[in-house]
N, C-alpha and C. Protein backbone atom coordinates (compact mmCIF):
# COMPACT_ATOMS: atom_id res chain seq x y z
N UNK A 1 -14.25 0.93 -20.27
CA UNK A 1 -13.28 0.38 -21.20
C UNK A 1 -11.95 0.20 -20.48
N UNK A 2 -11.10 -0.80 -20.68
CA UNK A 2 -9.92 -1.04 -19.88
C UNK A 2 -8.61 -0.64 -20.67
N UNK A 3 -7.67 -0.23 -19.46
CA UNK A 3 -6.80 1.16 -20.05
C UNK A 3 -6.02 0.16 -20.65
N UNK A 4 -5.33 0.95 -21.62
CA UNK A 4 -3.64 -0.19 -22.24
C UNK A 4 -2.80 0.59 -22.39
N UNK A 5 -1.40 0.25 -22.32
CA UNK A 5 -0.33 1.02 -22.24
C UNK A 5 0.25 0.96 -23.48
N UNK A 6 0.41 2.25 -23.81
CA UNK A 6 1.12 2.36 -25.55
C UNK A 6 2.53 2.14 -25.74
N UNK A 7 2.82 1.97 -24.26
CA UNK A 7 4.80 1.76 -24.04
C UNK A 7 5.24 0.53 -24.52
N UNK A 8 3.96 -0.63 -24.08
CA UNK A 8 3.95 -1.88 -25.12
C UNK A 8 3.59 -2.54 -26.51
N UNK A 9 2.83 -1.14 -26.99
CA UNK A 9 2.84 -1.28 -28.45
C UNK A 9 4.23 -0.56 -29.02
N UNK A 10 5.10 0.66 -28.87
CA UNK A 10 6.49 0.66 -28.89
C UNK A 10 6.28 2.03 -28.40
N UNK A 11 7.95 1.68 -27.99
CA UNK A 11 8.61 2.65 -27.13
C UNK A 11 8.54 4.22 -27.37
N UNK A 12 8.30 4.50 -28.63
CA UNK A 12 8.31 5.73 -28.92
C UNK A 12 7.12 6.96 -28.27
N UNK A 13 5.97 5.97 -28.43
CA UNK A 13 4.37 6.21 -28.12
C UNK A 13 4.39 7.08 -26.55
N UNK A 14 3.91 7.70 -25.88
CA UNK A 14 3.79 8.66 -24.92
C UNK A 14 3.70 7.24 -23.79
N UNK A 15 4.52 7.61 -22.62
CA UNK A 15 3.90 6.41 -21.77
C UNK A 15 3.10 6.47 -20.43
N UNK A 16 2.07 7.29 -20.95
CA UNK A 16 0.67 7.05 -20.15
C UNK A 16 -0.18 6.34 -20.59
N UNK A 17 -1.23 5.37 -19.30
CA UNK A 17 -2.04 4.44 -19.90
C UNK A 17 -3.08 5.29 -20.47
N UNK A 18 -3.86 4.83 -21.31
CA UNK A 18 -4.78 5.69 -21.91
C UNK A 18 -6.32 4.50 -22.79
N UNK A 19 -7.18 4.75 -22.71
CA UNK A 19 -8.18 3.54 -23.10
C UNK A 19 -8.28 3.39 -24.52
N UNK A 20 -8.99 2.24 -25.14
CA UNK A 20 -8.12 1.59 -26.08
C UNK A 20 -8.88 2.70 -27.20
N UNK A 21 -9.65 3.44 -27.63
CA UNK A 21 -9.70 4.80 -28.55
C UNK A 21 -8.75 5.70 -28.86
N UNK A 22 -8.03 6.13 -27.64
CA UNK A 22 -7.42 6.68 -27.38
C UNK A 22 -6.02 6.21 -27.92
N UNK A 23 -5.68 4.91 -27.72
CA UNK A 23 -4.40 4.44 -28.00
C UNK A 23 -4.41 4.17 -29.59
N UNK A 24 -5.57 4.12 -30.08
CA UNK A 24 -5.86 3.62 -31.33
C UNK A 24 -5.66 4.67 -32.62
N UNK A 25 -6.18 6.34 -31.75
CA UNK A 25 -5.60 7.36 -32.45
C UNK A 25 -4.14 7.70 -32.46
N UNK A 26 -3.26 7.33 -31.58
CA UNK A 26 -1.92 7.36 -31.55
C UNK A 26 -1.28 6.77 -32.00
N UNK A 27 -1.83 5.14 -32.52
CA UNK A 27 -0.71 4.70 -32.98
C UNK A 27 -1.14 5.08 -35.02
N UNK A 28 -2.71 5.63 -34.72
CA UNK A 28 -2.65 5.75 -36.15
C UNK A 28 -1.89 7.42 -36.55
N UNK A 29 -2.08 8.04 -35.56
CA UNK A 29 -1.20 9.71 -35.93
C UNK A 29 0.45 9.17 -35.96
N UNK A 30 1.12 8.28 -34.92
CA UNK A 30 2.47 7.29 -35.07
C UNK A 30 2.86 6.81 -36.56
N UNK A 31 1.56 6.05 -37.32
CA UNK A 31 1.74 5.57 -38.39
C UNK A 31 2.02 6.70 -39.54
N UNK A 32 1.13 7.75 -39.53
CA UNK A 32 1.36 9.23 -40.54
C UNK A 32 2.71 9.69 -40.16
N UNK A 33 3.05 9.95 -39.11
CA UNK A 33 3.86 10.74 -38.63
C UNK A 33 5.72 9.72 -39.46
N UNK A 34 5.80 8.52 -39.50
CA UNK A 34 6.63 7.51 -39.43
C UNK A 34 6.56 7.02 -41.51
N UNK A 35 5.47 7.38 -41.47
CA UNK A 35 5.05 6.59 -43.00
C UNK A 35 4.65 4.93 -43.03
N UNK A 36 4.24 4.68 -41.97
CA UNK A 36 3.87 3.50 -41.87
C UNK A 36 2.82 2.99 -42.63
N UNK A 37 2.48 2.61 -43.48
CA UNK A 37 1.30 2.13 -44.45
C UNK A 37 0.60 1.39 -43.82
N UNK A 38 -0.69 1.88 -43.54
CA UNK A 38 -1.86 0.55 -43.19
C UNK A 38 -2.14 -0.25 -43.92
N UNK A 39 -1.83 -0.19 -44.93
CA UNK A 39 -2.25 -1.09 -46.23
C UNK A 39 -1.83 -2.60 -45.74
N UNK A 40 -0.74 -2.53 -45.46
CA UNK A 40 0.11 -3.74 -44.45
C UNK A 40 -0.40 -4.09 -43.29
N UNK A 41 -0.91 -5.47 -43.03
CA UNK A 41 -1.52 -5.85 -41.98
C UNK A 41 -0.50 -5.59 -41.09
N UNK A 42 0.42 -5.77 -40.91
CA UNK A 42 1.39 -5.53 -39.82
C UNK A 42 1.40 -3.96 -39.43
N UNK A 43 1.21 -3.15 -40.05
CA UNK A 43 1.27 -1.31 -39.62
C UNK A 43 -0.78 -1.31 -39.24
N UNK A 44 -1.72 -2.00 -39.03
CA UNK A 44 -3.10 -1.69 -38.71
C UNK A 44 -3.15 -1.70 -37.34
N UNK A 45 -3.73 -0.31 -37.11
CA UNK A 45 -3.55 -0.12 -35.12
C UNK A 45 -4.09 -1.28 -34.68
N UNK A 46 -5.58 -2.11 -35.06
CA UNK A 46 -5.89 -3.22 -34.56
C UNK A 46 -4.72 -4.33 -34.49
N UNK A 47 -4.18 -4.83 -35.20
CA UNK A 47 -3.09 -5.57 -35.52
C UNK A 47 -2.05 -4.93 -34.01
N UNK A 48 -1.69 -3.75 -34.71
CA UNK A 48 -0.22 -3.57 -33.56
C UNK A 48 -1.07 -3.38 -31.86
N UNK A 49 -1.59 -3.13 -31.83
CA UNK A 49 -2.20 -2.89 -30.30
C UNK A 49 -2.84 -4.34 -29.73
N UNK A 50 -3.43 -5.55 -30.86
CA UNK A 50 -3.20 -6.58 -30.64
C UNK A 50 -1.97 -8.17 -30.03
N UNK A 51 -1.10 -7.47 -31.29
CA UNK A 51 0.46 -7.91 -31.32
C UNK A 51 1.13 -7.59 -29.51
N UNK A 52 1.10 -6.68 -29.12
CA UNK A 52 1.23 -6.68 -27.90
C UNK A 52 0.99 -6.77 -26.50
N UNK A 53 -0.29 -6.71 -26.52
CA UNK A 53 -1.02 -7.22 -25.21
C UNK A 53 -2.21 -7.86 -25.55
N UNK A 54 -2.79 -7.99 -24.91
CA UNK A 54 -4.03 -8.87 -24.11
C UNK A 54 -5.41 -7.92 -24.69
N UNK A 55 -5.96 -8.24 -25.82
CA UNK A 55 -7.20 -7.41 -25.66
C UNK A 55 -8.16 -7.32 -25.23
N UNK A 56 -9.37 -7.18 -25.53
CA UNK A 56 -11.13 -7.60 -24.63
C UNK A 56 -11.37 -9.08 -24.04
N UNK A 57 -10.56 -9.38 -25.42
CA UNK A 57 -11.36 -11.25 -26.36
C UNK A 57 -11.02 -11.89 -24.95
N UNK A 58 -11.71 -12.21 -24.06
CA UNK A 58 -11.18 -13.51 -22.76
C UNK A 58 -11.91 -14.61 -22.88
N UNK A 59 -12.47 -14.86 -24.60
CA UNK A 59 -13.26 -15.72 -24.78
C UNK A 59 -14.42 -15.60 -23.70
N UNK A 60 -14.41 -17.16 -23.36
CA UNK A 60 -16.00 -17.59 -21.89
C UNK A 60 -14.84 -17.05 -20.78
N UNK A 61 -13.90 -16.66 -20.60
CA UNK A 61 -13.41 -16.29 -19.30
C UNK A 61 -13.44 -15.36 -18.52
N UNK A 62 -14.10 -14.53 -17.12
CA UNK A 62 -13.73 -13.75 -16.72
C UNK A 62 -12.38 -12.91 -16.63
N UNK A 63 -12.73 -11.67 -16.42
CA UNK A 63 -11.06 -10.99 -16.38
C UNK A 63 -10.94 -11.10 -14.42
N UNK A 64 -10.26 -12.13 -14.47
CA UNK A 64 -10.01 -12.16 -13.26
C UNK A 64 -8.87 -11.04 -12.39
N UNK A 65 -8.79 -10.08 -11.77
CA UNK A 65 -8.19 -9.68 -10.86
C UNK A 65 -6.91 -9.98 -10.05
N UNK A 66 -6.02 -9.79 -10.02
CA UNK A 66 -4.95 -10.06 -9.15
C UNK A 66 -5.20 -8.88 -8.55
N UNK A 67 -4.81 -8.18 -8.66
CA UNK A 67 -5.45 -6.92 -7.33
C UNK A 67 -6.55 -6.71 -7.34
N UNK A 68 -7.37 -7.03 -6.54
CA UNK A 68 -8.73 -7.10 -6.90
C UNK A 68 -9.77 -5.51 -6.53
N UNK A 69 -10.27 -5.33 -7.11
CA UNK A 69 -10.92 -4.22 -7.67
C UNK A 69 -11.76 -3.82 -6.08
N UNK A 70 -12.33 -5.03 -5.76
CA UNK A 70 -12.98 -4.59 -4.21
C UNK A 70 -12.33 -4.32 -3.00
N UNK A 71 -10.94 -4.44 -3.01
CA UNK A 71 -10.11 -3.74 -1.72
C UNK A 71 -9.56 -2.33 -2.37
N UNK A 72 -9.99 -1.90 -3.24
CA UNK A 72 -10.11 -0.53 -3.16
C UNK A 72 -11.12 0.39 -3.54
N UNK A 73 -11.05 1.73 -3.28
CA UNK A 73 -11.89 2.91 -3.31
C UNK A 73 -11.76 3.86 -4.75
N UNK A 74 -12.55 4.02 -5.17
CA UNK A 74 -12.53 5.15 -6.00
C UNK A 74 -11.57 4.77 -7.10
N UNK A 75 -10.39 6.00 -6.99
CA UNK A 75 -9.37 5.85 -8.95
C UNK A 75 -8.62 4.90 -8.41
N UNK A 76 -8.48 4.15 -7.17
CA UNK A 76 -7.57 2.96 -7.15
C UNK A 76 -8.05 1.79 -6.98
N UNK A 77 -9.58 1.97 -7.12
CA UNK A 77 -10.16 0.67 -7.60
C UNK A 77 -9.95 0.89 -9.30
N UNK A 78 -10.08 1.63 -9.72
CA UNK A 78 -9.96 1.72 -11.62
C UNK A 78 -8.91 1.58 -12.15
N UNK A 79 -7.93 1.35 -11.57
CA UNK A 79 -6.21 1.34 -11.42
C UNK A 79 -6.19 -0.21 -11.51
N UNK A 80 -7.03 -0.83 -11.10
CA UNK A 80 -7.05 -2.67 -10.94
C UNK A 80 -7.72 -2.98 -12.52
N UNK A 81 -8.10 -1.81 -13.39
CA UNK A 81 -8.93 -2.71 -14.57
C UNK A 81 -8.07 -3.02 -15.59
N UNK A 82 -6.73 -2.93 -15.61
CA UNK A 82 -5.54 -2.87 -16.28
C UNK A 82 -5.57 -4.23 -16.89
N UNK A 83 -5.06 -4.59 -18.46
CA UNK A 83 -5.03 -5.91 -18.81
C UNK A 83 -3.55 -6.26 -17.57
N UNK A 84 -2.58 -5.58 -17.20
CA UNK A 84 -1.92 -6.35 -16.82
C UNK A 84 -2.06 -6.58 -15.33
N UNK A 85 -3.55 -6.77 -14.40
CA UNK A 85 -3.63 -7.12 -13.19
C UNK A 85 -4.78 -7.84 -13.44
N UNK A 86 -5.05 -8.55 -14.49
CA UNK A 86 -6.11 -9.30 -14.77
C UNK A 86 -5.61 -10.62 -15.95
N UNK A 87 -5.96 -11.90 -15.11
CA UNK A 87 -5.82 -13.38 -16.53
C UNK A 87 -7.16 -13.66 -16.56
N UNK A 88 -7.20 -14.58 -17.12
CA UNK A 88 -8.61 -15.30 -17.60
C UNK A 88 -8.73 -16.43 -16.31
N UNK A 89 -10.18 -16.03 -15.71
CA UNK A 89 -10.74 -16.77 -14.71
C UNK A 89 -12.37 -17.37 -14.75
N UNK A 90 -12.43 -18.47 -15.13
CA UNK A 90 -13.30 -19.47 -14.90
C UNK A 90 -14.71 -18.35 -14.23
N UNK A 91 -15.63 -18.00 -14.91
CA UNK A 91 -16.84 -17.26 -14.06
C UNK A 91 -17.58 -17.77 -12.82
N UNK A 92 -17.89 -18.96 -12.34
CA UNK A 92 -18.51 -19.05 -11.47
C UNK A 92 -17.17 -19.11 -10.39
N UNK A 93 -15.97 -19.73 -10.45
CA UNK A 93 -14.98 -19.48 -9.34
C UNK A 93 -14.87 -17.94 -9.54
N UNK A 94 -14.83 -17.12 -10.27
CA UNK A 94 -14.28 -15.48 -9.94
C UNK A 94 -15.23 -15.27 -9.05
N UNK A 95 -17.03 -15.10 -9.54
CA UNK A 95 -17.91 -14.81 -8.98
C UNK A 95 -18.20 -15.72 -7.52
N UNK A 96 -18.03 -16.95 -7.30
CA UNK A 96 -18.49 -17.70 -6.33
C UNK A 96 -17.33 -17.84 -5.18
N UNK A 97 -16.72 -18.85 -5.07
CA UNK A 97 -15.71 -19.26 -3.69
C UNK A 97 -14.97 -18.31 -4.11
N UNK A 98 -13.78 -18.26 -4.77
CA UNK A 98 -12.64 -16.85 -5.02
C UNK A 98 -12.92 -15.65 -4.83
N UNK A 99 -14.81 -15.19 -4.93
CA UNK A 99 -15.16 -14.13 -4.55
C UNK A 99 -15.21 -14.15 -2.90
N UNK A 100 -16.19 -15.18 -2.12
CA UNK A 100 -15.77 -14.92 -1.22
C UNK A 100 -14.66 -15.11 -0.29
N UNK A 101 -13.70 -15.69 -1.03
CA UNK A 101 -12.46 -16.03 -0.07
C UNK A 101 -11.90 -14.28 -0.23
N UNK A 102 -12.18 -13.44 -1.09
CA UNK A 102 -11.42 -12.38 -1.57
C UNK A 102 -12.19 -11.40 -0.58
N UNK A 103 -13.46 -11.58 -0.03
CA UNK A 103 -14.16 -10.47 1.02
C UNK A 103 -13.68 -11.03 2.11
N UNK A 104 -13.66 -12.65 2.48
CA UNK A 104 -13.25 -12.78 4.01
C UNK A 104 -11.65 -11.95 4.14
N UNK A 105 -11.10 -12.23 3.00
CA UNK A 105 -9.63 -11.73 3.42
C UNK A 105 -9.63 -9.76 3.72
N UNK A 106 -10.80 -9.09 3.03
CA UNK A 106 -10.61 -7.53 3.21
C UNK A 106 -11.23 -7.66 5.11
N UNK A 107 -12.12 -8.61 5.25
CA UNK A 107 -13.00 -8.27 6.25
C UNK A 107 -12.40 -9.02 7.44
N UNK A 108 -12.20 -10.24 7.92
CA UNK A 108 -12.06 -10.91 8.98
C UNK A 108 -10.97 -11.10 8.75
N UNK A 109 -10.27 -11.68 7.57
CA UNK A 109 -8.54 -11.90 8.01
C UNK A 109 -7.50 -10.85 8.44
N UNK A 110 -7.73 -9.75 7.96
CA UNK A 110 -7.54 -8.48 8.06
C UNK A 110 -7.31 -7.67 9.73
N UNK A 111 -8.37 -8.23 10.01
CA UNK A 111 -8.84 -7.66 11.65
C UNK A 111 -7.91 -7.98 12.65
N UNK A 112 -7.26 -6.96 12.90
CA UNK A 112 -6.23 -6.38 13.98
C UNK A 112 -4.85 -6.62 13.60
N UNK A 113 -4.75 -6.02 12.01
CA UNK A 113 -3.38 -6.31 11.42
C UNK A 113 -3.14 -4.48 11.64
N UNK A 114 -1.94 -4.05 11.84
CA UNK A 114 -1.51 -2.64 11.45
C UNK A 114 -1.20 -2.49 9.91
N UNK A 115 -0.99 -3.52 9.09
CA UNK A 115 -0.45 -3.49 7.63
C UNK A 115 -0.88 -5.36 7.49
N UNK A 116 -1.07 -4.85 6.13
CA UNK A 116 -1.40 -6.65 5.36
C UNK A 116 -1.22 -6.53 3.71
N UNK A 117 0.36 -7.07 3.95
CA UNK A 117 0.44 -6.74 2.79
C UNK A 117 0.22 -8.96 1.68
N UNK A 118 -0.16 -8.21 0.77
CA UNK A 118 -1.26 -9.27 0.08
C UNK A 118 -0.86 -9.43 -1.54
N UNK A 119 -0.54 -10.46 -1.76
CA UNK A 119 -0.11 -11.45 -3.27
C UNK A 119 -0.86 -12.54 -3.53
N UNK A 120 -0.86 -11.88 -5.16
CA UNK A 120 -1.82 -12.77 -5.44
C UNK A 120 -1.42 -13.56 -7.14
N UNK A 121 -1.24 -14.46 -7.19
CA UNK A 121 -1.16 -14.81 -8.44
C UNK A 121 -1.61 -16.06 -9.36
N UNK A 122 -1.08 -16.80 -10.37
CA UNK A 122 -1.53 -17.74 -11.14
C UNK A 122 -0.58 -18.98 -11.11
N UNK A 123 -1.69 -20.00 -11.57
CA UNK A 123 -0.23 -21.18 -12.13
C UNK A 123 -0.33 -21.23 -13.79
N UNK A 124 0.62 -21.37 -14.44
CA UNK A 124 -0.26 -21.21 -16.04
C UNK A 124 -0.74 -22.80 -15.72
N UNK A 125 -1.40 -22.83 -16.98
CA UNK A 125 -2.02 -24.11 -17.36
C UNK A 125 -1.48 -24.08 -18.57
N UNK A 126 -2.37 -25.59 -19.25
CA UNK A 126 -2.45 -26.02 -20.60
C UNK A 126 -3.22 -25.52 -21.22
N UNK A 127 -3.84 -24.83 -21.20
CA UNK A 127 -5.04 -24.07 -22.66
C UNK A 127 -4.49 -22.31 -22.24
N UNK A 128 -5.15 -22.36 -23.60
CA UNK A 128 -5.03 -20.67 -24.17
C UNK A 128 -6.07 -19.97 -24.59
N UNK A 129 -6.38 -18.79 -24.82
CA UNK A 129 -7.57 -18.05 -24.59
C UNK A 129 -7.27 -17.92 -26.25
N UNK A 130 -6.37 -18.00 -27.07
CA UNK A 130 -6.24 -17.30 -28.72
C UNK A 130 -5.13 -18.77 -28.78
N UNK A 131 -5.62 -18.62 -30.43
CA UNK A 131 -5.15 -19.71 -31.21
C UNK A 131 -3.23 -19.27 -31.80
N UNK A 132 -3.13 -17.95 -31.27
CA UNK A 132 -1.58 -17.94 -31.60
C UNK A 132 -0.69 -18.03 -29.78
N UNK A 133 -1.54 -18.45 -29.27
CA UNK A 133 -0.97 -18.93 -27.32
C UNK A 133 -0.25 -17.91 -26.76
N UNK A 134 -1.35 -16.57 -27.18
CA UNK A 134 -0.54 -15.71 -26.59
C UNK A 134 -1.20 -15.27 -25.05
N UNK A 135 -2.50 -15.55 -25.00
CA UNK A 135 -3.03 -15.39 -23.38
C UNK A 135 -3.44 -16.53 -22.87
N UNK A 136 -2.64 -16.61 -21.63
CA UNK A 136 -2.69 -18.60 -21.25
C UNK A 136 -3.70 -18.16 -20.21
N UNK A 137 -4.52 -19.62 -20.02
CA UNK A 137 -6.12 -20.04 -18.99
C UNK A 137 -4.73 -20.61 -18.12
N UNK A 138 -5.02 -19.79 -16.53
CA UNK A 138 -4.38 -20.63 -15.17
C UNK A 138 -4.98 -21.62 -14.87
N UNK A 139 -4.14 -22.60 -14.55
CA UNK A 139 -4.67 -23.74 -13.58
C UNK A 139 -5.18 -23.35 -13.00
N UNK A 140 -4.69 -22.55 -12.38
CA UNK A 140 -5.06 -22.62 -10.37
C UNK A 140 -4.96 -20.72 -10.30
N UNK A 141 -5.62 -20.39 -9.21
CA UNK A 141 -5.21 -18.82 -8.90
C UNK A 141 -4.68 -19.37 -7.06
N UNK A 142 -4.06 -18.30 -6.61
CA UNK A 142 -3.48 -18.59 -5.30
C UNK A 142 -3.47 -17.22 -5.15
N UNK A 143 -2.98 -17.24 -3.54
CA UNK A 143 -3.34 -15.76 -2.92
C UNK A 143 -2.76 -15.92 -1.50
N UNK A 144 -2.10 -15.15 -1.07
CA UNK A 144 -0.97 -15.34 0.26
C UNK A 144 -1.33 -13.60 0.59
N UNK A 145 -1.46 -14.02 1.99
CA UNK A 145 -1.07 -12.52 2.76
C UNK A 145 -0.31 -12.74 4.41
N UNK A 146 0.24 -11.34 4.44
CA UNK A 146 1.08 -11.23 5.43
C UNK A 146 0.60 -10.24 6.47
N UNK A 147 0.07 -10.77 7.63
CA UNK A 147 -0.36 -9.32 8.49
C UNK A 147 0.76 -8.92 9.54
N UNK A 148 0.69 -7.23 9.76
CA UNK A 148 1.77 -7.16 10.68
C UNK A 148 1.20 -6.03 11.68
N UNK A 149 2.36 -6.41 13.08
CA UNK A 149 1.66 -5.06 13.90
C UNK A 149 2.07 -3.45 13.48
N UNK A 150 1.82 -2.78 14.35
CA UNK A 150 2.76 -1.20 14.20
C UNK A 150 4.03 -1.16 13.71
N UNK A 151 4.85 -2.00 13.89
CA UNK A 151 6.31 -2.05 14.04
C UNK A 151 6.52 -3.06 12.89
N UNK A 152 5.90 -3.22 11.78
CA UNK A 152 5.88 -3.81 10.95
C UNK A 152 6.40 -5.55 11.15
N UNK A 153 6.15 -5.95 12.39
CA UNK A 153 6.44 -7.57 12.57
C UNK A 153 5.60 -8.15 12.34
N UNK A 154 5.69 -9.40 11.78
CA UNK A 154 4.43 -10.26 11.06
C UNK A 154 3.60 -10.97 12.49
N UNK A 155 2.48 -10.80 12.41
CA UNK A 155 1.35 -11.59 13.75
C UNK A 155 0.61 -12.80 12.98
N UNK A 156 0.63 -12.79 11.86
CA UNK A 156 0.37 -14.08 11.05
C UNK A 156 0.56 -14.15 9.80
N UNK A 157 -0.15 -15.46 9.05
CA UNK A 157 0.08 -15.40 7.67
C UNK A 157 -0.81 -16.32 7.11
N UNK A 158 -0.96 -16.59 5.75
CA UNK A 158 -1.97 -17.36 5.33
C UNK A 158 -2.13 -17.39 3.85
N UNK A 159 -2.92 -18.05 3.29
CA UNK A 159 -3.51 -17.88 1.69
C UNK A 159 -4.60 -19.00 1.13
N UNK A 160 -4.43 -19.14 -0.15
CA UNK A 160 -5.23 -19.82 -0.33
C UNK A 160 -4.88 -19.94 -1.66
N UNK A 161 -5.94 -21.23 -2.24
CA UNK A 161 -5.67 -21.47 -3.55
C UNK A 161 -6.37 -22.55 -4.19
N UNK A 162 -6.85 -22.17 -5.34
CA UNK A 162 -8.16 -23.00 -6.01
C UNK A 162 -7.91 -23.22 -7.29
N UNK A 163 -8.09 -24.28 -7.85
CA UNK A 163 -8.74 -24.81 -9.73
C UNK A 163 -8.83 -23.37 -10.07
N UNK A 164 -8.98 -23.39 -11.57
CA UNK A 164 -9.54 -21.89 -12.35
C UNK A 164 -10.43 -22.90 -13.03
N UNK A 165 -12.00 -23.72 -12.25
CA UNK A 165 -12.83 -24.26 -12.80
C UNK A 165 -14.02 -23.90 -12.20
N UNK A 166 -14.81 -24.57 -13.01
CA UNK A 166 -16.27 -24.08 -12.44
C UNK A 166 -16.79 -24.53 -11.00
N UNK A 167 -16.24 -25.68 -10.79
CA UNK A 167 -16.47 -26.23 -9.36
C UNK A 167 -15.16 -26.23 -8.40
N UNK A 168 -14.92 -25.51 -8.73
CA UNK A 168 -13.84 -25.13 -7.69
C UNK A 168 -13.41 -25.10 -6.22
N UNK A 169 -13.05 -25.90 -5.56
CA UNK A 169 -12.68 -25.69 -4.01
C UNK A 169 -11.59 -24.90 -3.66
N UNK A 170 -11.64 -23.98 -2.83
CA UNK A 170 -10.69 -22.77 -2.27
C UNK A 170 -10.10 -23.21 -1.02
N UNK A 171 -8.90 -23.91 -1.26
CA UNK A 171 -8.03 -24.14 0.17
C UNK A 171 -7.58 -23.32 0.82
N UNK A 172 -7.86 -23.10 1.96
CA UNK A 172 -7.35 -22.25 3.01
C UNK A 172 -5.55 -22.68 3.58
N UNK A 173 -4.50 -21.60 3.29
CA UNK A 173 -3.86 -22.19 4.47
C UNK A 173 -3.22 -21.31 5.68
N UNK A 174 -2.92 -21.60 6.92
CA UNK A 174 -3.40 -20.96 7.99
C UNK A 174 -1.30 -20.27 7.88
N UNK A 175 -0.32 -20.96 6.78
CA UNK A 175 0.72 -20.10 6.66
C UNK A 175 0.86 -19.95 5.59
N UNK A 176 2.17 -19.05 5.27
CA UNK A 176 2.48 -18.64 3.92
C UNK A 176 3.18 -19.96 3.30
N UNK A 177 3.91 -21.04 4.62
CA UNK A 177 5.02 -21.93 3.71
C UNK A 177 4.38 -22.95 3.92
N UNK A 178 2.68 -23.20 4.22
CA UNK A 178 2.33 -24.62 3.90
C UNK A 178 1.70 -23.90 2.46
N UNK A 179 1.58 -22.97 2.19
CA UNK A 179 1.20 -22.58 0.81
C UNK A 179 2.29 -22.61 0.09
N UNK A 180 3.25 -22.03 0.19
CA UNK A 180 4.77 -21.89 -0.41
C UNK A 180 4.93 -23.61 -1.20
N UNK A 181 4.96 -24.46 -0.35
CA UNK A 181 4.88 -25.96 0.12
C UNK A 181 4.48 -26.37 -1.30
N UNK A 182 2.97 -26.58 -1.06
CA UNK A 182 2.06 -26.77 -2.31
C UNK A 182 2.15 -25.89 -3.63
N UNK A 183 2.59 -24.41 -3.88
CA UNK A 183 2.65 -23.86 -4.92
C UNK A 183 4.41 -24.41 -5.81
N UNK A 184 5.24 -25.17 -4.60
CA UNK A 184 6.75 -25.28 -5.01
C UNK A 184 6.10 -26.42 -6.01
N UNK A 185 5.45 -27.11 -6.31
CA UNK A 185 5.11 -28.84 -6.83
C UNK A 185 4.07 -27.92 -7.70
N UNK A 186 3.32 -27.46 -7.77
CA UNK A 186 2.13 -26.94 -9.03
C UNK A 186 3.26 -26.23 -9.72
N UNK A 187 4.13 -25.21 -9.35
CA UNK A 187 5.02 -24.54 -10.32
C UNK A 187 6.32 -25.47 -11.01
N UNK A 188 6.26 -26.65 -10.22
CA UNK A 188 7.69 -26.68 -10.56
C UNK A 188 9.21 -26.44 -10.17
N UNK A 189 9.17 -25.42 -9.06
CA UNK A 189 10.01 -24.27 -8.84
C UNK A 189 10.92 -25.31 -7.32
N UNK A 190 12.31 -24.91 -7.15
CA UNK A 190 12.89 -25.15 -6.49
C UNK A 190 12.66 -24.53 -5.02
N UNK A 191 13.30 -24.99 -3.52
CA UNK A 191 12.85 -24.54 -2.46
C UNK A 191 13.34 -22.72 -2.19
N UNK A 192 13.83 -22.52 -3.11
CA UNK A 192 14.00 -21.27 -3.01
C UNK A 192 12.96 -20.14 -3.31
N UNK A 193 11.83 -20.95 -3.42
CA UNK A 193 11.00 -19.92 -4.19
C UNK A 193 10.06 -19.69 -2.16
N UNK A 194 9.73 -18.15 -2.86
CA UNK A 194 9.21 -17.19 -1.35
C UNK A 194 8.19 -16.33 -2.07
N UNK A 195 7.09 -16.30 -1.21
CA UNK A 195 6.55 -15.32 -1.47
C UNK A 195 6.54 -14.11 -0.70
N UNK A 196 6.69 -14.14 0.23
CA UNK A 196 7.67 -12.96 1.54
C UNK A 196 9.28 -13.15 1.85
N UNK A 197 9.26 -12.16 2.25
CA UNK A 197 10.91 -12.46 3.18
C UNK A 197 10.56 -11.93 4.62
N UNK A 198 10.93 -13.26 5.15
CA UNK A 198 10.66 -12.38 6.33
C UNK A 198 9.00 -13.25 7.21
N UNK A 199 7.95 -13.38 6.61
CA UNK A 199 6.72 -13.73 7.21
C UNK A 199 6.78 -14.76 7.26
């Protein structure tokens, strides 16, 4: 079950993540404790734990990963199942090219970096996963990393970036600012936009 944070259903609530049972008894002991009436759709833990984040529902979409679950081990791979390191991703791109562009990068791009540090994110799109547009379907997912030696100086750079569709092609690019380049025109965003400083 994927954890949710009760700090975003309100502030009062304890702020450790905790899975959604768990959060569901708190905000209903919150509601006794406050006099909050369930009777009122607006005071029903489903309702308020809805109202604020992202729940199961990803419709047909995978929960796609921004930190992705396979470059880590153990409780910091379970640390990645968070609604907030996951959007809605197209299943055969999560599972197919995005999957393996996401192993070449732990395995071969990786090789003979001292540190690689690695971003990953979305473009929104035009569709929505819920009819009140509160979880948006990405265009595109993208993904930039920075490798460096001992002395933390960058020895290269790179990323990539694909459709959030079923036939999806995964562009490789061999820097961060011919990616930078192409993500300035999908976002919108002026030349100031970086995804490093420095690489």
């Amino acid at each position: 079950m994927l954890q949710t944070s009760e700090k975003l259903v309100h502030p009062d609530l304890p702020p450790q993540q905790m899975n959604k049972t768990k959060l569901l008894s708190e905000i209903k002991k919150y509601n006794q404790i406050n006099d909050c009436r369930e009777r009122s759709t607006q005071y029903t833990q489903n309702y308020k734990l809805g109202w604020s984040q992202a729940l199961n529902n990803f419709s047909s979409y995978d929960r796609g990963h921004l930190n992705p679950a396979g470059h880590h081990e153990g409780e910091a791979s379970k640390a990645t199942m968070t609604h907030t390191n996951v959007a809605p991703q197209d299943g055969k791109m999560n599972k197919g090219l995005w999957n393996q562009y996401e192993t070449r990068l732990k395995v071969n791009l990786s090789e003979g970096c001292s540190k690689m540090y690695v971003v990953t994110g979305v473009v929104p799109g035009d569709k929505w996963v819920d009819q009140n547009q509160r979880v948006n379907v990405p265009s595109h997912y993208w993904n930039a990393y920075c490798c460096t030696d001992n002395n933390d100086n960058p020895l290269k750079s790179g990323g990539a970036l694909g459709p959030n569709t079923a036939f999806s092609v995964v562009t490789e690019y061999n820097s961060v600012t011919d990616l930078e380049t192409k993500l300035r025109r999908l976002l919108n965003v002026d030349n100031n936009f970086n995804i490093f400083n420095g690489c």
